[in-house]
Protein backbone atom coordinates (compact mmCIF):
# COMPACT_ATOMS: atom_id res chain seq x y z
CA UNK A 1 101.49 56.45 154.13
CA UNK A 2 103.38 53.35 153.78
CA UNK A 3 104.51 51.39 156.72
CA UNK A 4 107.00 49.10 157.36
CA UNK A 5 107.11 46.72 160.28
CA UNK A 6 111.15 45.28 160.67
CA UNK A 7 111.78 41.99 161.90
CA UNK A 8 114.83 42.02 164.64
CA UNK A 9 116.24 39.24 162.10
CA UNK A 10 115.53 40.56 158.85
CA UNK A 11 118.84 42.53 158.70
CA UNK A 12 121.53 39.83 160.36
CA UNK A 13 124.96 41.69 160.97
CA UNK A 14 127.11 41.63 157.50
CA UNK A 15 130.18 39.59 157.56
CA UNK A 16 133.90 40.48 156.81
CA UNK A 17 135.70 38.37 155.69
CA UNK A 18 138.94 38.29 153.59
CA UNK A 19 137.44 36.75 150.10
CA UNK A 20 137.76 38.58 146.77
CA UNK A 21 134.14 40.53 146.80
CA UNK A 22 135.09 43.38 149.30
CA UNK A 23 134.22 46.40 148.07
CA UNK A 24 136.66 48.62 145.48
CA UNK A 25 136.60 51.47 148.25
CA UNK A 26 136.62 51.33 151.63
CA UNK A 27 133.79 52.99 153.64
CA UNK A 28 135.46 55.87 155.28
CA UNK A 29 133.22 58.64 156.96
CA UNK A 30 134.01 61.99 157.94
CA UNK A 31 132.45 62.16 160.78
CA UNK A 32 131.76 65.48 162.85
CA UNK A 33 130.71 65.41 166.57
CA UNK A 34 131.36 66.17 170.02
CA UNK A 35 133.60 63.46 172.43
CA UNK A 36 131.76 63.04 175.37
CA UNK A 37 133.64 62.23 178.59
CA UNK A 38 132.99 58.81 180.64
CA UNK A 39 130.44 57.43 178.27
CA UNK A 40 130.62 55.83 174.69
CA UNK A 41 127.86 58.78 172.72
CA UNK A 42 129.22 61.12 170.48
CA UNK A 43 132.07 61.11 168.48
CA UNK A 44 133.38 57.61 170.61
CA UNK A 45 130.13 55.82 169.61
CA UNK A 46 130.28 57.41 165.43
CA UNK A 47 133.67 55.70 165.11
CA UNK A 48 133.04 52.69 166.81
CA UNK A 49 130.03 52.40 164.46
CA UNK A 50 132.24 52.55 161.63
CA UNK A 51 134.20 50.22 162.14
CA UNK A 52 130.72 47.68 163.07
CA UNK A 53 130.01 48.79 159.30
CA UNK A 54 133.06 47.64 158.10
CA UNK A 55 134.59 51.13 157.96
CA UNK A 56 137.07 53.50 159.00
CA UNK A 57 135.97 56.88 160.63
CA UNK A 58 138.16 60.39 159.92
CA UNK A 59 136.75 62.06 162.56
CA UNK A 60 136.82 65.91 163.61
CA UNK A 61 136.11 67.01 167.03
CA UNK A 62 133.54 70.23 167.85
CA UNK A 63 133.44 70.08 171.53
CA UNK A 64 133.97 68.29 174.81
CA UNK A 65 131.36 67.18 176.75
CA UNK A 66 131.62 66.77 180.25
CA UNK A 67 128.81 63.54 181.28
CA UNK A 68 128.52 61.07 183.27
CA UNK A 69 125.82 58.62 184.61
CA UNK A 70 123.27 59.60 181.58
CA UNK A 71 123.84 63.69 182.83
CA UNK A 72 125.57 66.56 180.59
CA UNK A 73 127.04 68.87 183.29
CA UNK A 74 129.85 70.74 180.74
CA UNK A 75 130.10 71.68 177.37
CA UNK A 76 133.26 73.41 175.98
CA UNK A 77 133.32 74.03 172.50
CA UNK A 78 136.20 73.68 170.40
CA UNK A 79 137.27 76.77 168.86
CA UNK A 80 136.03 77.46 165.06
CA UNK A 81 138.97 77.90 163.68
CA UNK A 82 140.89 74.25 165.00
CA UNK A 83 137.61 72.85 164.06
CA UNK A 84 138.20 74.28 160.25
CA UNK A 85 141.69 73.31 160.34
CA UNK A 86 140.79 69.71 161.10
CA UNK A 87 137.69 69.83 158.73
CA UNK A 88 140.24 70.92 156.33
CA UNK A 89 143.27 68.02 157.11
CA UNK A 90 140.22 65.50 156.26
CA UNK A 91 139.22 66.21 153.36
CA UNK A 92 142.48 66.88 151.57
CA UNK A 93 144.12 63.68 153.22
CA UNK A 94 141.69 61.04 154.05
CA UNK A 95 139.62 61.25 150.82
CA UNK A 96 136.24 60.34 152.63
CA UNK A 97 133.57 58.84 151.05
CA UNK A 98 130.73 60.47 153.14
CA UNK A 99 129.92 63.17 155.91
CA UNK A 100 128.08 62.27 159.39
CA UNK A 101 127.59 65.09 161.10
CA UNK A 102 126.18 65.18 164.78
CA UNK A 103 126.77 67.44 167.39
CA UNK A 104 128.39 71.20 166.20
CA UNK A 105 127.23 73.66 169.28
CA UNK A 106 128.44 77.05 167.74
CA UNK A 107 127.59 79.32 164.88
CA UNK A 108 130.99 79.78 163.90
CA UNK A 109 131.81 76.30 163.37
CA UNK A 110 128.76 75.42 161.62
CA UNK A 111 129.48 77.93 158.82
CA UNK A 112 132.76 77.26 158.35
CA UNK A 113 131.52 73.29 157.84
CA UNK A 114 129.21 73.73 155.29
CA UNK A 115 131.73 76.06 153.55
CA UNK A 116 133.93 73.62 153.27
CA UNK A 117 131.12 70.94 152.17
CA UNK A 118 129.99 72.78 149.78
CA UNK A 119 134.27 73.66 148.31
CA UNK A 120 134.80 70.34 148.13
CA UNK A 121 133.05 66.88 146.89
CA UNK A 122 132.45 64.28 149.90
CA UNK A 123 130.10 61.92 148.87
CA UNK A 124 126.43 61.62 150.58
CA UNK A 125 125.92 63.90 153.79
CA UNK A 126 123.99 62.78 156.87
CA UNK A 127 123.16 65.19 159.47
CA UNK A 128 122.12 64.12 162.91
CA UNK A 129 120.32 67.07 164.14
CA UNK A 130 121.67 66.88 168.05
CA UNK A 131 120.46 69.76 170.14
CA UNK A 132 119.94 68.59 173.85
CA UNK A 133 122.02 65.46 176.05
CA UNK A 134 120.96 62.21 176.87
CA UNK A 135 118.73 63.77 179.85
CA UNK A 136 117.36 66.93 177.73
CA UNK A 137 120.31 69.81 178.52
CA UNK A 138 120.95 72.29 176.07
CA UNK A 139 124.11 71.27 173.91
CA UNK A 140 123.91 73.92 171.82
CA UNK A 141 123.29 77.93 172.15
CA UNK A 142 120.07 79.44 170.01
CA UNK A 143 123.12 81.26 167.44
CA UNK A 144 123.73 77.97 166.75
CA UNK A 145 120.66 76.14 166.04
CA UNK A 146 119.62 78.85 164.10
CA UNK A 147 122.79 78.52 161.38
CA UNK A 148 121.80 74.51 161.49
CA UNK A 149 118.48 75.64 160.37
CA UNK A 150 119.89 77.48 157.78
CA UNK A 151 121.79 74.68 156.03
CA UNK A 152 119.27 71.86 156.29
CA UNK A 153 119.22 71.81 152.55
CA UNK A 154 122.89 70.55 152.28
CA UNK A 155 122.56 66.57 153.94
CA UNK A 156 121.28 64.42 152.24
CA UNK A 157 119.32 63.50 155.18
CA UNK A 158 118.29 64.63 158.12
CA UNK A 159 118.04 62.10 161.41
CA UNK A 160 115.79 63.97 164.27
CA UNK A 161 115.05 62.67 167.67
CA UNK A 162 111.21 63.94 168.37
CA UNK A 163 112.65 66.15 171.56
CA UNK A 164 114.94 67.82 169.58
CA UNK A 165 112.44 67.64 166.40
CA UNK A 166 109.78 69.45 169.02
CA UNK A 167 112.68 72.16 169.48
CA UNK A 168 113.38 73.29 165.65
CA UNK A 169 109.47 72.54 164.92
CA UNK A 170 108.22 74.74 167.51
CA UNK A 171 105.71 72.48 168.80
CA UNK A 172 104.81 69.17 171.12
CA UNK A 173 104.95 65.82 169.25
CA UNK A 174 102.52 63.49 171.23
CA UNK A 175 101.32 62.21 168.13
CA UNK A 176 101.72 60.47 165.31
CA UNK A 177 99.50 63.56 163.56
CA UNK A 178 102.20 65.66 165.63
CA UNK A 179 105.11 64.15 164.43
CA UNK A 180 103.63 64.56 160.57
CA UNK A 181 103.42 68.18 160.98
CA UNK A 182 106.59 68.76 162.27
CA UNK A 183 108.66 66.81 159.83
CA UNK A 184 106.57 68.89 156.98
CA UNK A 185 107.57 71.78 159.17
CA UNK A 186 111.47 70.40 158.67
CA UNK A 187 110.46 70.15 155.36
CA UNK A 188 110.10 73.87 155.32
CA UNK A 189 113.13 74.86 156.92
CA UNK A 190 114.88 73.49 154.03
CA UNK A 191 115.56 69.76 154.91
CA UNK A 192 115.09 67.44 151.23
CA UNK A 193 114.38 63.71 153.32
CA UNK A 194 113.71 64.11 157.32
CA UNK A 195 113.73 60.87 159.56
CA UNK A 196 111.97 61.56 162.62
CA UNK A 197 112.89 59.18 164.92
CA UNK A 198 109.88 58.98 167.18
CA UNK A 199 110.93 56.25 169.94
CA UNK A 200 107.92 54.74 171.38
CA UNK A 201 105.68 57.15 170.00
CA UNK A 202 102.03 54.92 169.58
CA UNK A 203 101.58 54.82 165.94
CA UNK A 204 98.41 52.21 165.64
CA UNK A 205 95.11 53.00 165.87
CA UNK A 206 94.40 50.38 168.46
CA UNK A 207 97.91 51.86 170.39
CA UNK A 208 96.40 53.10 173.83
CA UNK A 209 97.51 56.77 173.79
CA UNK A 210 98.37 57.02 177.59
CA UNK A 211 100.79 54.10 177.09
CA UNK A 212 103.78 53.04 175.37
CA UNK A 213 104.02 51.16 172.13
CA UNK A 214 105.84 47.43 172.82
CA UNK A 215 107.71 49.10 169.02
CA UNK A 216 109.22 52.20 168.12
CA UNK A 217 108.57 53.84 165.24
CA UNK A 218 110.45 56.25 162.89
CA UNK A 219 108.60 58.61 160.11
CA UNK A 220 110.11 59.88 157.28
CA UNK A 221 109.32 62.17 155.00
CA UNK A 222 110.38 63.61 151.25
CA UNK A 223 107.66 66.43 150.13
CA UNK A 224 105.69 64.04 149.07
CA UNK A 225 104.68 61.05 151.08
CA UNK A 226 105.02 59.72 154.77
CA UNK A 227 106.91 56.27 155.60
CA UNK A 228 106.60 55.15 158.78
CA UNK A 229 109.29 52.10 160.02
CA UNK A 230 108.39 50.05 162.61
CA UNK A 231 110.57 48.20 165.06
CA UNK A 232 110.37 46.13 168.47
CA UNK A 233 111.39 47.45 171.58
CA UNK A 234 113.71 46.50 173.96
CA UNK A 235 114.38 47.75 177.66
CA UNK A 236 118.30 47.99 177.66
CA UNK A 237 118.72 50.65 180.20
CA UNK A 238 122.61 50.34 180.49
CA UNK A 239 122.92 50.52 176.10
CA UNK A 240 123.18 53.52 174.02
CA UNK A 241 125.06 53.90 170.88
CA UNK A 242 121.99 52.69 168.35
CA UNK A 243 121.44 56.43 166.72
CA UNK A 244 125.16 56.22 166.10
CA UNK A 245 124.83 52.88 164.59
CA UNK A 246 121.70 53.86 162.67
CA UNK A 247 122.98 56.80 161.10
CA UNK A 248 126.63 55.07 159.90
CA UNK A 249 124.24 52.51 158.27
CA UNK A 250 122.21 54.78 156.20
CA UNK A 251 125.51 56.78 155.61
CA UNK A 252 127.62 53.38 154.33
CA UNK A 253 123.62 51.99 152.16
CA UNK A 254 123.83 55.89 150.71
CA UNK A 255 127.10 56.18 149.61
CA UNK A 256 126.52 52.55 148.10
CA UNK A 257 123.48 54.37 145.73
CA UNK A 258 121.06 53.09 147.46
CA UNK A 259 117.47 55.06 147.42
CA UNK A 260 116.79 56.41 150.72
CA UNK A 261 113.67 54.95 151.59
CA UNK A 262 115.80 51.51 151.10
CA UNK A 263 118.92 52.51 152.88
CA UNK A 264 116.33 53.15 155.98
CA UNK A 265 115.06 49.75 155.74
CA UNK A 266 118.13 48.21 155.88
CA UNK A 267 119.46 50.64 158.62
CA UNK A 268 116.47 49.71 160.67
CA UNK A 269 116.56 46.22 160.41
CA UNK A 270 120.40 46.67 161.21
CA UNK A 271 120.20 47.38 164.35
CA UNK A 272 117.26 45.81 165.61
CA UNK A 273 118.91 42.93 165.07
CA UNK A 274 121.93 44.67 167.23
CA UNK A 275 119.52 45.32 169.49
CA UNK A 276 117.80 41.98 169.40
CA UNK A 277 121.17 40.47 170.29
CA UNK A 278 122.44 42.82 172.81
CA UNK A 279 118.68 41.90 174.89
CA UNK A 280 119.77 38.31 174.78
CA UNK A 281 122.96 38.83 176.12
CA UNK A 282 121.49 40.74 178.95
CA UNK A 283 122.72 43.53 180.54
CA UNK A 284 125.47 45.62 178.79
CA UNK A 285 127.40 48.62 179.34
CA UNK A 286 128.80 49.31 175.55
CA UNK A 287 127.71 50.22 172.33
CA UNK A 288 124.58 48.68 170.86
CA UNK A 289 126.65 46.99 168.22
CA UNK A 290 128.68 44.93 170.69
């Protein structure tokens, strides 16, 4: 397995500026997600990431979700067909260069996505497999999952956080042996390149099992080999926003060409640095990125 231990400042936070080597096209994600009320997850937190990554988000809107306080009390679901119709607006008018797609809670609504994905050309697609709030509620119905599960082949990647990893794999992840079988399990279902993101998950063999890790660790996984990305932790109770900014990283480094195993790195070492900073500015109530 190889194993990569990030630096917070490995990755320092790109500069824009207004000299002659910006890119020939502008980073512009589709991204698909819920909007969460009264907090900045979701939707609020994808576009606010692209813009941190020097980009422009088209974004299209699969449900509301009522939260506040870190608590999911209400999820409506946009209807399938206004989610089509604004799946459909995007990608004949914006032109983006790449899909992120989070949160999509019904059945309907996921078929009618990949349908279109798969009718028209996007670019690299980056699924963040979301299936429970920030405190563990359901977000999405079983009719649902189970049509995610059928299209894992499609993105490019697939992000995972372990609870919701534990959920498609059928099985606890206590482990770093845990979290092995249940990305190969992933694997399985259909997903090409699965990131597990593991959180502080110990991952030495000196890591005291009945404690946490001072690092979090991530494991991904191709078919053929394990790479496991380590990172520092950092308490920031009042922050959230870093899966956002992770997966708009790896979705800007993969529509650049990059190899995936390298976009990761960079997307790692991205925002630990964001993170880094946002611990030295103390405590925050926005998006990791600010």
């Amino acid at each position: 397995m190889h194993k990569t231990l990030l630096s917070t400042r490995a990755m320092p936070h790109r500069e824009h500026t207004n000299g002659h080597a910006a890119p020939e096209r502008q980073f512009r994600p589709l991204v698909v997600h819920a909007l969460y009320t009264g907090i900045s997850r979701g939707l609020a937190a994808d576009v606010l990431a692209a813009h941190a990554a020097g980009g422009r988000a088209v974004t299209v809107c699969t449900a509301l979700i009522v939260a506040s306080h870190g608590h999911v009390t209400d999820v409506l679901p946009v209807p399938s067909d206004t989610v089509d119709a604004q799946i459909q607006h995007a990608l004949a008018h914006a032109g983006p260069t790449g899909v992120k797609i989070g949160i999509v809670s019904e059945a309907a609504a996921v078929e009618r996505l990949f349908r279109r994905l798969d009718d028209q050309p996007t670019g690299p697609v980056v699924l963040d497999l979301t299936l429970s709030g920030p405190s563990g509620e359901d977000i999405i119905n079983q009719q649902g999952l189970e049509a995610l599960k059928a299209h894992l082949a499609r993105p490019d990647l697939v992000m995972v956080r372990r609870r919701d990893a534990a959920l498609v794999a059928g099985m606890a992840i206590e482990s770093l042996d845990d979290a092995q079988v249940a990305v190969q399990r992933l694997h399985r279902l259909g997903a090409r390149n699965v990131l597990l993101r593991c959180g502080q998950l110990p991952s030495r063999f000196f890591d005291d099992p009945q404690a946490r890790p001072d690092h979090t660790a991530d494991l991904f996984y191709d078919g053929s080999e394990f790479a496991l990305f380590e990172a520092p932790h950092f308490e920031l109770p009042g922050l959230h926003g870093s899966s956002s900014l992770l997966g708009m990283i790896l979705l800007k480094e993969l529509t650049e060409k990059k190899p995936v195993i390298e976009a990761i790195q960079q997307a790692k070492g991205y925002v630990a640095e964001s993170l880094r900073r946002s611990h030295e500015q103390g405590p925050t109530d926005v998006p990791a990125f600010f």
